[in-house]
N, C-alpha and C. Protein backbone atom coordinates (compact mmCIF):
# COMPACT_ATOMS: atom_id res chain seq x y z
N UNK A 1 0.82 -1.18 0.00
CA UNK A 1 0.00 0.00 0.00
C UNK A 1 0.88 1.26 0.00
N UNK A 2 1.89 1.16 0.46
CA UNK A 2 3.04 2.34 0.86
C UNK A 2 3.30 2.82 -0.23
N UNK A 3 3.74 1.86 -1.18
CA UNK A 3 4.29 1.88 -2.79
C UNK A 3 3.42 2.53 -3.24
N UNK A 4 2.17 2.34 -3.16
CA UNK A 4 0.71 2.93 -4.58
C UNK A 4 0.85 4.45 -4.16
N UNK A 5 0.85 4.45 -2.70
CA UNK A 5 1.00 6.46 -2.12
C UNK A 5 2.11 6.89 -2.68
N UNK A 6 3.14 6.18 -2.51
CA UNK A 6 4.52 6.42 -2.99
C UNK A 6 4.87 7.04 -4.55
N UNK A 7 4.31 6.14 -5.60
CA UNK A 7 4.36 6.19 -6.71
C UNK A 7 3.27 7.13 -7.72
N UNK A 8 2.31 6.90 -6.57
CA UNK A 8 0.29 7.00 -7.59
C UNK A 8 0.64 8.81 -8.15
N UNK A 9 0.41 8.99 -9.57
CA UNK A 9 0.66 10.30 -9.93
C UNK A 9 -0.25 11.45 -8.97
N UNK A 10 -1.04 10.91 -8.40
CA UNK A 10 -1.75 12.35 -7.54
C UNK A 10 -0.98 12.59 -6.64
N UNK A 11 -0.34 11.69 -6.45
CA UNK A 11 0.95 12.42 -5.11
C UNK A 11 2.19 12.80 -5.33
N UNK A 12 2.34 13.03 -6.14
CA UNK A 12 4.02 12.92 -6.89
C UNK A 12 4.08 14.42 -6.92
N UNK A 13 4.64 15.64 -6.64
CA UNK A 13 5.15 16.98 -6.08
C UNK A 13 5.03 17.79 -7.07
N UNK A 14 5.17 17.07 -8.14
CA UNK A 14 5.53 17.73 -9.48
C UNK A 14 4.09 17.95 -10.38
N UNK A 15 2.54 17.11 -9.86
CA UNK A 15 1.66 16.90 -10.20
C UNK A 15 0.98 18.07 -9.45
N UNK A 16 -0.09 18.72 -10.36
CA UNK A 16 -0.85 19.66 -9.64
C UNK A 16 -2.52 19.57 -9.93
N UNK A 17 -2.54 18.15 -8.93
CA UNK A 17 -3.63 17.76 -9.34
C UNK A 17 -4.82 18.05 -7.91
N UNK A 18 -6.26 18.22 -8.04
CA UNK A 18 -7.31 18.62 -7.50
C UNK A 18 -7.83 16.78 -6.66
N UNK A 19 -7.83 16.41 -6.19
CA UNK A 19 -9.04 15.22 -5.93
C UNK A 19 -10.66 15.38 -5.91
N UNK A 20 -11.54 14.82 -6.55
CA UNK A 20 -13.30 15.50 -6.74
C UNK A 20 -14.17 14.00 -6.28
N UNK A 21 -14.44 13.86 -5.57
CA UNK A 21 -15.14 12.88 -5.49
C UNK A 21 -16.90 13.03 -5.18
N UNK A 22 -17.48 12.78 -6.61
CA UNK A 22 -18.93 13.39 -6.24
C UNK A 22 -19.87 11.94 -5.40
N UNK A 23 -20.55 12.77 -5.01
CA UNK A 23 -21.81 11.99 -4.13
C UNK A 23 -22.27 10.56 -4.63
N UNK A 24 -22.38 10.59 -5.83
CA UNK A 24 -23.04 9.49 -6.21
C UNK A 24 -22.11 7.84 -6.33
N UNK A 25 -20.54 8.70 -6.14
CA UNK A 25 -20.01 7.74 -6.24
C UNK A 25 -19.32 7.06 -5.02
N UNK A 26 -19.90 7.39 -4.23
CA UNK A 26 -19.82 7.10 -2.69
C UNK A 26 -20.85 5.86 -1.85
N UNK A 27 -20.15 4.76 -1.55
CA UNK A 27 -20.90 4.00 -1.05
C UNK A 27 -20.70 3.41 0.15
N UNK A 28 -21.72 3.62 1.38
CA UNK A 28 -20.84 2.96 2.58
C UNK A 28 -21.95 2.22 3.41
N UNK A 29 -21.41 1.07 4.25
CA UNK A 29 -22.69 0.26 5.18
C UNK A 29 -22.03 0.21 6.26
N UNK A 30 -22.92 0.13 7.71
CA UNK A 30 -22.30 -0.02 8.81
C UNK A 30 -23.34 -1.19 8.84
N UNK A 31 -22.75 -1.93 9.98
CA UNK A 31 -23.16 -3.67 10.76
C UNK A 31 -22.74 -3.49 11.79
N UNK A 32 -23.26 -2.95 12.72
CA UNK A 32 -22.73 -3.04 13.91
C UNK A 32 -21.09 -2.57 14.42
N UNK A 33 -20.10 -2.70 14.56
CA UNK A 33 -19.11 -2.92 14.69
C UNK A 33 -18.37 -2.83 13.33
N UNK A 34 -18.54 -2.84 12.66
CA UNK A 34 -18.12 -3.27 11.07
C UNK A 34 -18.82 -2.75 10.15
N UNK A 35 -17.97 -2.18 8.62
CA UNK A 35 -18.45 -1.57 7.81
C UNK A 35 -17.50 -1.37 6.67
N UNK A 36 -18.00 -0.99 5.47
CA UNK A 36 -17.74 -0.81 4.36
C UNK A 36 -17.61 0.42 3.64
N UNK A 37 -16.63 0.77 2.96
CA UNK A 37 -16.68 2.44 2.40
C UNK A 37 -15.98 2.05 0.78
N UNK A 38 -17.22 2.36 0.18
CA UNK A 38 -16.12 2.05 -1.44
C UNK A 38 -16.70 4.06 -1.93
N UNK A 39 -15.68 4.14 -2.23
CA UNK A 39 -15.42 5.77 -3.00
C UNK A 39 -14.52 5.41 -4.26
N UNK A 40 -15.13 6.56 -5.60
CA UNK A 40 -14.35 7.17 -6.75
C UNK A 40 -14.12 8.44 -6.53
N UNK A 41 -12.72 8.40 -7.29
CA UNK A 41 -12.15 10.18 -7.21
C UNK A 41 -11.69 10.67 -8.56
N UNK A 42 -12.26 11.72 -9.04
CA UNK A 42 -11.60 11.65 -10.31
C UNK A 42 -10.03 13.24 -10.13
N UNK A 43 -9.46 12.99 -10.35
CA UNK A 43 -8.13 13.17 -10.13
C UNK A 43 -8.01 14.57 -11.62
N UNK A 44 -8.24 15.72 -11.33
CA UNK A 44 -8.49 17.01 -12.00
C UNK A 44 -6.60 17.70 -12.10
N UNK A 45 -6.38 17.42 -13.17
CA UNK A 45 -4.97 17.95 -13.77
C UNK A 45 -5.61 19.73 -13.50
N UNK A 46 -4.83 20.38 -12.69
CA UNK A 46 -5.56 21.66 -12.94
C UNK A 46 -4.48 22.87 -13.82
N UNK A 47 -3.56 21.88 -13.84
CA UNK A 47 -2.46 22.42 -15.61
C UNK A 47 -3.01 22.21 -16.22
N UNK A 48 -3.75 21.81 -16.65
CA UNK A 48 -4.00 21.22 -18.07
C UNK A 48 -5.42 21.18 -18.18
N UNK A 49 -6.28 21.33 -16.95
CA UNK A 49 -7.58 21.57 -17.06
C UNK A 49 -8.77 20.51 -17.66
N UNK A 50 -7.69 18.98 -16.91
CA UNK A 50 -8.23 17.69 -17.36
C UNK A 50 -8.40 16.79 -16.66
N UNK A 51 -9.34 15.51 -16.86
CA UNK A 51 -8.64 14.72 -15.65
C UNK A 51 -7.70 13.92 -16.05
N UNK A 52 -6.64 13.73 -15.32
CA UNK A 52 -5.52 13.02 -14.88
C UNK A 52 -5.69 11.76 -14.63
N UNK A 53 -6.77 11.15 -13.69
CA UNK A 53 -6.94 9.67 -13.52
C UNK A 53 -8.02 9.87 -12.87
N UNK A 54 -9.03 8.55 -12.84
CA UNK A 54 -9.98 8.29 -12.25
C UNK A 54 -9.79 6.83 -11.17
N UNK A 55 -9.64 7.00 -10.23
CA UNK A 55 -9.29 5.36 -9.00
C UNK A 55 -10.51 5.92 -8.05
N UNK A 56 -10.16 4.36 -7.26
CA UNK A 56 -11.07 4.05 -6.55
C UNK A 56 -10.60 3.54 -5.46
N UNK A 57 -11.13 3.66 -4.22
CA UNK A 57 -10.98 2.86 -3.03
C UNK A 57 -12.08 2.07 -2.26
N UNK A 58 -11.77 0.95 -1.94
CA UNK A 58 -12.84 -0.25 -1.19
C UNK A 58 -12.37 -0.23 0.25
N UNK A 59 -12.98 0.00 1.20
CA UNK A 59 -12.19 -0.79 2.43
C UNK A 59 -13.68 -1.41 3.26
N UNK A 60 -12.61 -2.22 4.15
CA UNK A 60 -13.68 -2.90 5.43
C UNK A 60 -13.02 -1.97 6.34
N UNK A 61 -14.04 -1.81 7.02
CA UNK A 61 -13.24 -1.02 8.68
C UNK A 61 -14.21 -2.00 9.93
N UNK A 62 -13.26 -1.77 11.01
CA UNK A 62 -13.47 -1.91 12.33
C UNK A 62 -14.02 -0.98 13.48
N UNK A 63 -14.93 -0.74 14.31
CA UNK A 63 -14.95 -0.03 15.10
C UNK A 63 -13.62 -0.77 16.40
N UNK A 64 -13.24 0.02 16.74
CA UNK A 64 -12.77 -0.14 17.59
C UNK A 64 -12.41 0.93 19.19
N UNK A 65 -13.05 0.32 20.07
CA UNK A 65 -13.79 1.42 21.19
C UNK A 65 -14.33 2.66 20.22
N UNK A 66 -13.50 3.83 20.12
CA UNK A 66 -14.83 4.82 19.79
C UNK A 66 -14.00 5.59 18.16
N UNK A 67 -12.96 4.35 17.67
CA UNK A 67 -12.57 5.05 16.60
C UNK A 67 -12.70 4.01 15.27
N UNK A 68 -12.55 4.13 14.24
CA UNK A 68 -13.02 3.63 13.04
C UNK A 68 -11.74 3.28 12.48
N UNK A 69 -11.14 1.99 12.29
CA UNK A 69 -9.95 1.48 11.56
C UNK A 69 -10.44 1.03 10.71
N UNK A 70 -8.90 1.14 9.61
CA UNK A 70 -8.98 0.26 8.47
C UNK A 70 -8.63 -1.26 8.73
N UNK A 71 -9.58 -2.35 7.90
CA UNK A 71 -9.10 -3.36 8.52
C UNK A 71 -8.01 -4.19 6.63
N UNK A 72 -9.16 -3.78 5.84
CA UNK A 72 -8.59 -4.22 4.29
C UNK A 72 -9.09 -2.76 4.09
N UNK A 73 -7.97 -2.98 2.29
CA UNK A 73 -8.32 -1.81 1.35
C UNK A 73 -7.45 -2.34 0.33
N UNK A 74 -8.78 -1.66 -1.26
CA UNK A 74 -8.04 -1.84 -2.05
C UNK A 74 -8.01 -0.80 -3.12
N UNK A 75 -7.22 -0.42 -3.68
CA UNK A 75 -7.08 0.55 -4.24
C UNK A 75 -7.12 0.75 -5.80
N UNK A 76 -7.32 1.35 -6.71
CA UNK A 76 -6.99 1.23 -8.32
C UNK A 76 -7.43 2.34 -9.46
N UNK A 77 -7.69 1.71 -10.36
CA UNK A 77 -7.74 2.66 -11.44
C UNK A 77 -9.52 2.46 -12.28
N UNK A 78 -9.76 3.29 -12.64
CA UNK A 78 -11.31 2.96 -12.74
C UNK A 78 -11.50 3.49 -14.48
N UNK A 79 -11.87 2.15 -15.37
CA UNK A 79 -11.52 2.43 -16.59
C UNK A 79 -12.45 3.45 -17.65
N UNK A 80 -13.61 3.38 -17.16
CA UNK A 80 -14.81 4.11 -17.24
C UNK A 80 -15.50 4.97 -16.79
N UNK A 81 -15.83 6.14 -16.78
CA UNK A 81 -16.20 7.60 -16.06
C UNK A 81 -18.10 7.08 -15.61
């Protein structure tokens, strides 16, 4: 996971990119103790006045006492707008 932050062009210093993640593409469930968060971001080149990339993130989380961990996550590239 270190590597994808490490490498992923929205983080790279030299990139002057926006993150946008609208509403609709937001999905999350709680179960008690446990829950789910899948989000799209589309990744706004604001040089260039484009988007740059569109990814996605899945995770499971944990409650744990009164704070919310990650337990999995997966991360990627989303080929279709």
């Amino acid at each position: 996971m270190r590597a994808y932050f490490a490498h992923a062009a929205p983080f790279q210093p030299n990139n002057h990119w926006i993150g946008y993640t609208p509403a609709m593409r937001i999905k999350a469930a709680v179960d008690g103790d446990k829950a789910t968060l899948y989000f799209e971001c589309l990744w706004m080149d604001i040089d260039k006045n484009a988007i740059g990339a569109h990814s996605f993130s899945d995770m499971t989380l944990e409650r744990v006492g009164d704070k919310w961990l990650i337990k999995t996550i997966r991360v990627g590239k989303v080929s279709k707008l």
